[in-house]
C-alpha atoms as a PDB file:
ATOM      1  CA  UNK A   1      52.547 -31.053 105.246  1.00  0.00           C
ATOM      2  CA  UNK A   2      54.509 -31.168 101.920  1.00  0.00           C
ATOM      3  CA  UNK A   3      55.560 -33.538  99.591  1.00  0.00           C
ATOM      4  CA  UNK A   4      59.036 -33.358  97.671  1.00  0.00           C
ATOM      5  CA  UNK A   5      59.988 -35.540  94.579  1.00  0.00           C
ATOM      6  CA  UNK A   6      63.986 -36.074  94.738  1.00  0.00           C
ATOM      7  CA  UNK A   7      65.380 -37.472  90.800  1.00  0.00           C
ATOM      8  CA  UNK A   8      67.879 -38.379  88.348  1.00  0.00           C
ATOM      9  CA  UNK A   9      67.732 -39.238  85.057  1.00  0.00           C
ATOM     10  CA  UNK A  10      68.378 -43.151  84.252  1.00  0.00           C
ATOM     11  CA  UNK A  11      71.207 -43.660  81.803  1.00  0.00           C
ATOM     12  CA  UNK A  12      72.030 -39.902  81.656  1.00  0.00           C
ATOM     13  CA  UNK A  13      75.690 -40.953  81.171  1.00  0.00           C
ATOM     14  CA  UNK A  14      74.684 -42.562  77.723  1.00  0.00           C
ATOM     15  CA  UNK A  15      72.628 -39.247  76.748  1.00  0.00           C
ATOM     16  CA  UNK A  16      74.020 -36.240  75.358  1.00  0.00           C
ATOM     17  CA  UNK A  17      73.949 -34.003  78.205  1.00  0.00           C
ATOM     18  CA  UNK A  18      72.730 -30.575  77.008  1.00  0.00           C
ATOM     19  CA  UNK A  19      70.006 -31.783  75.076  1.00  0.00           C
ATOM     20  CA  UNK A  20      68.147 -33.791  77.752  1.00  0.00           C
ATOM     21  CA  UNK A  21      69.214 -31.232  80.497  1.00  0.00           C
ATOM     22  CA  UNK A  22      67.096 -28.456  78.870  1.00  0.00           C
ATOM     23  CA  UNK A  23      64.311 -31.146  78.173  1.00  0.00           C
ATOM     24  CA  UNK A  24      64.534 -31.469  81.589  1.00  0.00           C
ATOM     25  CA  UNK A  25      63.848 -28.205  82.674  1.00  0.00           C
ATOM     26  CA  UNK A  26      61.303 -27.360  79.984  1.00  0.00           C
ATOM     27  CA  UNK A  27      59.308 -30.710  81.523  1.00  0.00           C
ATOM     28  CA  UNK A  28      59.880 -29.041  85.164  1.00  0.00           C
ATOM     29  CA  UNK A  29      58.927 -25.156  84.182  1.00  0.00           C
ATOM     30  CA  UNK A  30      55.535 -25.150  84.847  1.00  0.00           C
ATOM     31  CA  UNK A  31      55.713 -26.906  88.109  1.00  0.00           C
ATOM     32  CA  UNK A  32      56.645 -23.480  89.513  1.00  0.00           C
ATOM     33  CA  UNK A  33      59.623 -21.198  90.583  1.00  0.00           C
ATOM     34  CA  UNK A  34      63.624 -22.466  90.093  1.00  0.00           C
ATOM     35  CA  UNK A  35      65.388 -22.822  92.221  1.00  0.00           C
ATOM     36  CA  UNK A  36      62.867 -22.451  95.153  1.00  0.00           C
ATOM     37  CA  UNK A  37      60.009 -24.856  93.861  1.00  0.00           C
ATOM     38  CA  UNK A  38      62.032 -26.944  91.922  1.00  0.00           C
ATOM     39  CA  UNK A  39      65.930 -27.283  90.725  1.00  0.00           C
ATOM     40  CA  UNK A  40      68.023 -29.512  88.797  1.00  0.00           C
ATOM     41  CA  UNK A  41      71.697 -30.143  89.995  1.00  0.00           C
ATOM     42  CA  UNK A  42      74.894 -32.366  89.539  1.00  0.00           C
ATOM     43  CA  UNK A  43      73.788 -32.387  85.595  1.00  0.00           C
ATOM     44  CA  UNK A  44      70.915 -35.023  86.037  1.00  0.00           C
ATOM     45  CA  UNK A  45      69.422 -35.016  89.426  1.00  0.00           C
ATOM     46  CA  UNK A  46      66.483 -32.963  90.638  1.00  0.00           C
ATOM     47  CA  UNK A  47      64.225 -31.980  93.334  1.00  0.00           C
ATOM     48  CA  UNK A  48      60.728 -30.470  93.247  1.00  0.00           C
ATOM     49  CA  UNK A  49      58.437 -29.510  95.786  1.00  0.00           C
ATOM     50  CA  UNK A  50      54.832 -30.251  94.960  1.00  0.00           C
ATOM     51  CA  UNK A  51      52.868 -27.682  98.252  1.00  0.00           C
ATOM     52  CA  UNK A  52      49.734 -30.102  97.702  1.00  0.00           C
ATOM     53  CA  UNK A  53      51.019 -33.818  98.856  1.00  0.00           C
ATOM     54  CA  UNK A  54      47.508 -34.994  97.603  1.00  0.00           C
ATOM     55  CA  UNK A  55      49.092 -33.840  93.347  1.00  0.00           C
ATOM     56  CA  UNK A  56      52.599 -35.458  94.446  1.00  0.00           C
ATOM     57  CA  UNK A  57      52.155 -38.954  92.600  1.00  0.00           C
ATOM     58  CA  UNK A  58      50.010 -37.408  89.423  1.00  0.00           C
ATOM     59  CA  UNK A  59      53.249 -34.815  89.058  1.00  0.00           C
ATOM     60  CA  UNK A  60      55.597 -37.823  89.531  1.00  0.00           C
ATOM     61  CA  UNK A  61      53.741 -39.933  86.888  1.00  0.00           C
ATOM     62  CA  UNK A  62      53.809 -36.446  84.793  1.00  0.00           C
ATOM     63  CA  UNK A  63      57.441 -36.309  84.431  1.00  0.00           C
ATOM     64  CA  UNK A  64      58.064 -39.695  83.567  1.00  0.00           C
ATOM     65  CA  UNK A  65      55.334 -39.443  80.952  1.00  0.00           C
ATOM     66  CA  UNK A  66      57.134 -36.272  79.520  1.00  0.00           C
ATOM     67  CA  UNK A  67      60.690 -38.142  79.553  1.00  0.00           C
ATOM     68  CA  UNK A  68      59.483 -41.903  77.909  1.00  0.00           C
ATOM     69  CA  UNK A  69      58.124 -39.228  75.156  1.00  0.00           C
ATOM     70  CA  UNK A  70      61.855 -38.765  75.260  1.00  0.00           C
ATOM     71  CA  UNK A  71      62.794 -42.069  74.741  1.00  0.00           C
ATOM     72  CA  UNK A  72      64.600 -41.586  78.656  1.00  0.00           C
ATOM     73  CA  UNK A  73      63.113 -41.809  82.132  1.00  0.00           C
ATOM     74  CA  UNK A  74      63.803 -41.034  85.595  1.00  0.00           C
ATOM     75  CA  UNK A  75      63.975 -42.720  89.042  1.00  0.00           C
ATOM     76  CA  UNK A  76      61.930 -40.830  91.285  1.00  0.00           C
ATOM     77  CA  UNK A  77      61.702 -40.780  95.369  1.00  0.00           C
ATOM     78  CA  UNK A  78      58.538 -39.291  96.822  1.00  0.00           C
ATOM     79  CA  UNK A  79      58.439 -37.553 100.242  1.00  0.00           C
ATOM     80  CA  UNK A  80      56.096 -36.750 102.734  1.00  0.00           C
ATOM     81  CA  UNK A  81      56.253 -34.533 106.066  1.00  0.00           C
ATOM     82  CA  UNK A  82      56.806 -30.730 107.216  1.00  0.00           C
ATOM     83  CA  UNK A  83      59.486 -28.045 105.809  1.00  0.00           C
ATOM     84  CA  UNK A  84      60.982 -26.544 108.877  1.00  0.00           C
ATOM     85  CA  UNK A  85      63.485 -24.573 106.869  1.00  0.00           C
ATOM     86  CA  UNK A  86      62.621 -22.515 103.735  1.00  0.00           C
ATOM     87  CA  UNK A  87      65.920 -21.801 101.545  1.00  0.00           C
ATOM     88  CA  UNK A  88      65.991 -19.709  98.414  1.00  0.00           C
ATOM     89  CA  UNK A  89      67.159 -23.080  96.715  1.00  0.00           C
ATOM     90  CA  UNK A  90      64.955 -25.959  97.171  1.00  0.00           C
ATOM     91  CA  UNK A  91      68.318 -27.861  97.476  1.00  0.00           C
ATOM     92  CA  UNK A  92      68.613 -26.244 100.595  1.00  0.00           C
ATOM     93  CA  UNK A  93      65.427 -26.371 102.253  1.00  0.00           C
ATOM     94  CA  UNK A  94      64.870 -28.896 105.009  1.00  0.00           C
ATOM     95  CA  UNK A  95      62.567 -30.715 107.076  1.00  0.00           C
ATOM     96  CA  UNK A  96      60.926 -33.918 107.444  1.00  0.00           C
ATOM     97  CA  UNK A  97      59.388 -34.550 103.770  1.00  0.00           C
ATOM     98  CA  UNK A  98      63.142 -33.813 102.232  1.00  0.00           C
ATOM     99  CA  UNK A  99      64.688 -36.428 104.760  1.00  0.00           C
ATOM    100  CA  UNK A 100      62.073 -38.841 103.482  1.00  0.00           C
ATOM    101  CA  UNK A 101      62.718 -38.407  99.813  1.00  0.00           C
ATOM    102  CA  UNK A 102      66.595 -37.724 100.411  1.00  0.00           C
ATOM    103  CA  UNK A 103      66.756 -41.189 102.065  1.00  0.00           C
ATOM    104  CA  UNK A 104      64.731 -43.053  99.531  1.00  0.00           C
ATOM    105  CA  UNK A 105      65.980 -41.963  97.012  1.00  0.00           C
ATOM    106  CA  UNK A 106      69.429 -43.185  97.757  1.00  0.00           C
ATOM    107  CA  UNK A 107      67.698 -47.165  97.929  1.00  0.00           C
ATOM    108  CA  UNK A 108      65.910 -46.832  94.534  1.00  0.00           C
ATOM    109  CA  UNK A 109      69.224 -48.042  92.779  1.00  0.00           C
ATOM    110  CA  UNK A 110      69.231 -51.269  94.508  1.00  0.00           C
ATOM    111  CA  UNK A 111      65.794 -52.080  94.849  1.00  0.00           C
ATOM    112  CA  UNK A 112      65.935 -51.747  90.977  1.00  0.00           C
ATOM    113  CA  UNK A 113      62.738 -49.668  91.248  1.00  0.00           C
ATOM    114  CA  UNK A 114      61.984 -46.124  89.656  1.00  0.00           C
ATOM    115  CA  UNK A 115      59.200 -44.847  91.710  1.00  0.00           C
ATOM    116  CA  UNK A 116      58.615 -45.025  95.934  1.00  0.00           C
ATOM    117  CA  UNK A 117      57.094 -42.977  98.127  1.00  0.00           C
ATOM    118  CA  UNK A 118      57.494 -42.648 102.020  1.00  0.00           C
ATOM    119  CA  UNK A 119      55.006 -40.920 104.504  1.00  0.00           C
ATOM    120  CA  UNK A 120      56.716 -42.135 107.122  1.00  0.00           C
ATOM    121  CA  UNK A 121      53.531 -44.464 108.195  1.00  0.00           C
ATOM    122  CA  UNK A 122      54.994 -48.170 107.776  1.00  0.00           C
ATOM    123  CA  UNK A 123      51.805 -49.917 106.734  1.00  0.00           C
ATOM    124  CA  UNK A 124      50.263 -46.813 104.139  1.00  0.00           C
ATOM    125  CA  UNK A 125      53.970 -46.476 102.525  1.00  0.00           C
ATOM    126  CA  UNK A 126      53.910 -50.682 102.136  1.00  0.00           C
ATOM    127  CA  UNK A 127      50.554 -50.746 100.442  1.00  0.00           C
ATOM    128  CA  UNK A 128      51.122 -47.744  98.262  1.00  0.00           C
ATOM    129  CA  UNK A 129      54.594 -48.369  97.188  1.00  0.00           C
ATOM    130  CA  UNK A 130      52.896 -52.331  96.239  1.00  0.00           C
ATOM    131  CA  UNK A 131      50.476 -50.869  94.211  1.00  0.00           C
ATOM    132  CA  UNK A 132      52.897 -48.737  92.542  1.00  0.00           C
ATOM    133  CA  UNK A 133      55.210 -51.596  91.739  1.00  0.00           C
ATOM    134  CA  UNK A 134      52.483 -52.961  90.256  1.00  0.00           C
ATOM    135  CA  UNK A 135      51.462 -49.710  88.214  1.00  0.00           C
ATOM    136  CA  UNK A 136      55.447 -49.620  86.676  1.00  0.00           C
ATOM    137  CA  UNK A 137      55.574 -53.022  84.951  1.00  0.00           C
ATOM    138  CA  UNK A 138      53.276 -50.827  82.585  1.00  0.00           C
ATOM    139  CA  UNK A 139      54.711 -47.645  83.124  1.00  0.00           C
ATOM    140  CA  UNK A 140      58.136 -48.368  83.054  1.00  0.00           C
ATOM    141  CA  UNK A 141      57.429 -49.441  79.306  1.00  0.00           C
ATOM    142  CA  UNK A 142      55.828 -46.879  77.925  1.00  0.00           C
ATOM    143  CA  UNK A 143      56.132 -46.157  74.768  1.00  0.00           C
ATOM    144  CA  UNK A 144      56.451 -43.072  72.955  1.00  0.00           C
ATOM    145  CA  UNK A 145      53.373 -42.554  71.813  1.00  0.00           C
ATOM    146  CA  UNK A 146      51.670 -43.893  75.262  1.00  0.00           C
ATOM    147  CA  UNK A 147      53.893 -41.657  77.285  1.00  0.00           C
ATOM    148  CA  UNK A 148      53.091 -38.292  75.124  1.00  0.00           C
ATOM    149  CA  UNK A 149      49.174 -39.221  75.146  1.00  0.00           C
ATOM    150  CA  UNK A 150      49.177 -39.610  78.794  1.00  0.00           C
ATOM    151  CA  UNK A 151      51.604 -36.388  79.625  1.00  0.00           C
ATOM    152  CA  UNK A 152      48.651 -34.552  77.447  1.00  0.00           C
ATOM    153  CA  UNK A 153      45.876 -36.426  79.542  1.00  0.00           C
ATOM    154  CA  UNK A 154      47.125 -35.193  82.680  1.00  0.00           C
ATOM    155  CA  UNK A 155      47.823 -31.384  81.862  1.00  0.00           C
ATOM    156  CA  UNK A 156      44.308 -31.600  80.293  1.00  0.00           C
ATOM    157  CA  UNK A 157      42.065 -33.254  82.361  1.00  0.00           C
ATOM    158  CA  UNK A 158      39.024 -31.726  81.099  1.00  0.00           C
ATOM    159  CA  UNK A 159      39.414 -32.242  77.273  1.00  0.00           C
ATOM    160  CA  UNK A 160      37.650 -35.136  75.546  1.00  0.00           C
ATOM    161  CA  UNK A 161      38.722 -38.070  73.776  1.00  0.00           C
ATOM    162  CA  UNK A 162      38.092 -36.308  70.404  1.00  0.00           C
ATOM    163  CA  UNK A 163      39.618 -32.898  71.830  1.00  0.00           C
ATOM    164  CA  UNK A 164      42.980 -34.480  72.569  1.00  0.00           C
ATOM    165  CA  UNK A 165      43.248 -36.342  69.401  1.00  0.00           C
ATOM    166  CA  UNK A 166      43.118 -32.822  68.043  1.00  0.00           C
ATOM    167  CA  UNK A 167      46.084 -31.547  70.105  1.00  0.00           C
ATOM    168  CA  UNK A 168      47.908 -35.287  69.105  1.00  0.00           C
ATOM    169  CA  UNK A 169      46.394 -34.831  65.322  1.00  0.00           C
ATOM    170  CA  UNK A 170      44.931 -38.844  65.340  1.00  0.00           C
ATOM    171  CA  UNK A 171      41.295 -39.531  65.527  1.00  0.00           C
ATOM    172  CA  UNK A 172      39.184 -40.395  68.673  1.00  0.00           C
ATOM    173  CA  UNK A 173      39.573 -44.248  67.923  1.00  0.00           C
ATOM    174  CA  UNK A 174      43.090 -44.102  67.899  1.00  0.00           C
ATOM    175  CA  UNK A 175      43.011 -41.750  70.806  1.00  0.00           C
ATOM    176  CA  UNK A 176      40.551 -44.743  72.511  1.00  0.00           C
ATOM    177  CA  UNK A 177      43.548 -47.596  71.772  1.00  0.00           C
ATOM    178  CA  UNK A 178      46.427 -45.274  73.188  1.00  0.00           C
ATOM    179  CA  UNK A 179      44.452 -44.495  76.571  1.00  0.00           C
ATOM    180  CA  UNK A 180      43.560 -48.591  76.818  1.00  0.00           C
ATOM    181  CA  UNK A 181      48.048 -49.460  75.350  1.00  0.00           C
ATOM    182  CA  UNK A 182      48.928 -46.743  78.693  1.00  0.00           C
ATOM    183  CA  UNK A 183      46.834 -48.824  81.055  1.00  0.00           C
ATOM    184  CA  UNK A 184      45.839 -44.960  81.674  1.00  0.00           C
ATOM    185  CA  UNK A 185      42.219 -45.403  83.133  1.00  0.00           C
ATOM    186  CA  UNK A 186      44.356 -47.749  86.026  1.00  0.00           C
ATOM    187  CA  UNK A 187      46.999 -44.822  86.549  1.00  0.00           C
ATOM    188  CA  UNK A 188      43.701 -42.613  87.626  1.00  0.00           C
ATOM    189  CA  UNK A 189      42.364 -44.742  89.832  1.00  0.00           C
ATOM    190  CA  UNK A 190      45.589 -45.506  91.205  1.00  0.00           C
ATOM    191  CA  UNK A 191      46.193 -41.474  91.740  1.00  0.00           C
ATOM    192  CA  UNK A 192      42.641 -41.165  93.259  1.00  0.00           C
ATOM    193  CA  UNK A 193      43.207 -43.924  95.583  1.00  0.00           C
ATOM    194  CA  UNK A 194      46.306 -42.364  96.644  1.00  0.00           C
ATOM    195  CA  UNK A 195      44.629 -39.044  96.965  1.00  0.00           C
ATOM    196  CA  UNK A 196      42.193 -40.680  99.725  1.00  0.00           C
ATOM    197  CA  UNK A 197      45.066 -42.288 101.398  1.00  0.00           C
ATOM    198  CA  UNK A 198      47.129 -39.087 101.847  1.00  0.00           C
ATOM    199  CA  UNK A 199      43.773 -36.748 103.043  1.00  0.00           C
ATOM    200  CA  UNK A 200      43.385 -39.528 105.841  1.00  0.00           C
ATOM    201  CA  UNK A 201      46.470 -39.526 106.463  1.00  0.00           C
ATOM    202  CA  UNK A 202      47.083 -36.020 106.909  1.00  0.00           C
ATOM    203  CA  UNK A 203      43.584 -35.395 108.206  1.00  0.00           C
ATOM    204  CA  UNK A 204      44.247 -37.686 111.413  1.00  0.00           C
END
């Protein structure tokens, strides 16, 4: 099983395209190879494939973090299921988990949300994609300083509160109000919930 994350940028139009293209990339780099792991095509839409489903919502949450520090943000389809064809671009690789986040990706627009996932298991994609509804009337307003603390809290889960202040040069207590303004103690227990979910899932 894989997991793909199929994206565009919202209000790229608006943007000045260079400038948040290379953003874009630099945000994607260390999720792994281009154009086999991940790409970014048509100007503002990408695809990455994330080999451990179970780290498929944290990376999702990841890049929106990164592009709110932007002052942008993306809508973002997650899918789950097999890759039955490997092509040099990830574009052009297939299977089951691409179909899933091909096809709901192309609803986001009109269900005026910017993050789903789809397993393919009616009842698990209901209750996670409710509980990530409920996740984006916070996340979906991040602001800058929210958006950079919790990029910085994922890609460093083992540094303290005092340790990332450091890296954000602030203090611990303003380190404290950021973390509780990100509702970022819910987004972990929201991506550990879904990490159970998916191991049963792909465990039965």
């Amino acid at each position: 099983m894989t997991s793909v994350i199929t994206g565009d940028i919202i209000g790229s139009r608006q943007q000045k395209s260079e400038h948040w293209v290379e953003d874009l990339k630099k945000i994607l780099a260390p999720l792994g190879k281009t154009p086999s792991q991940w790409e970014v095509y048509r100007g503002d839409e990408f695809q990455i494939e994330v080999a451990n489903p179970e780290d498929a919502l944290l990376t999702a949450i990841l890049v929106k973090a990164r592009l709110r520090a932007l002052k942008s943000d993306a809508r973002m389809s997650i899918g789950f299921g097999d890759k039955t064809h490997n092509a040099e671009r990830i574009s052009e690789s297939n299977g089951s988990a691409f179909i899933n986040s091909g096809e709901l990706f192309e609803t986001l627009k009109k269900q005026k949300v910017t993050l789903a996932m789809r397993t393919g298991d009616f009842s698990l994609d209901e209750n996670l994609n409710l509980m990530l509804q409920l996740a984006l009337t916070f996340m979906d307003s991040w602001l800058v300083q929210s958006a950079e603390f919790v990029a910085l809290a994922i890609e460093n889960p083992t540094l303290s509160q005092e340790e990332l202040g450091q890296k954000l040069g602030i203090n611990q207590a303003a380190v404290s109000r950021r973390q509780k303004r990100a509702q970022f103690d819910l987004v972990m227990n929201l991506d550990r919930y879904f990490r159970k979910q998916i191991k049963q899932s792909t465990a039965s």
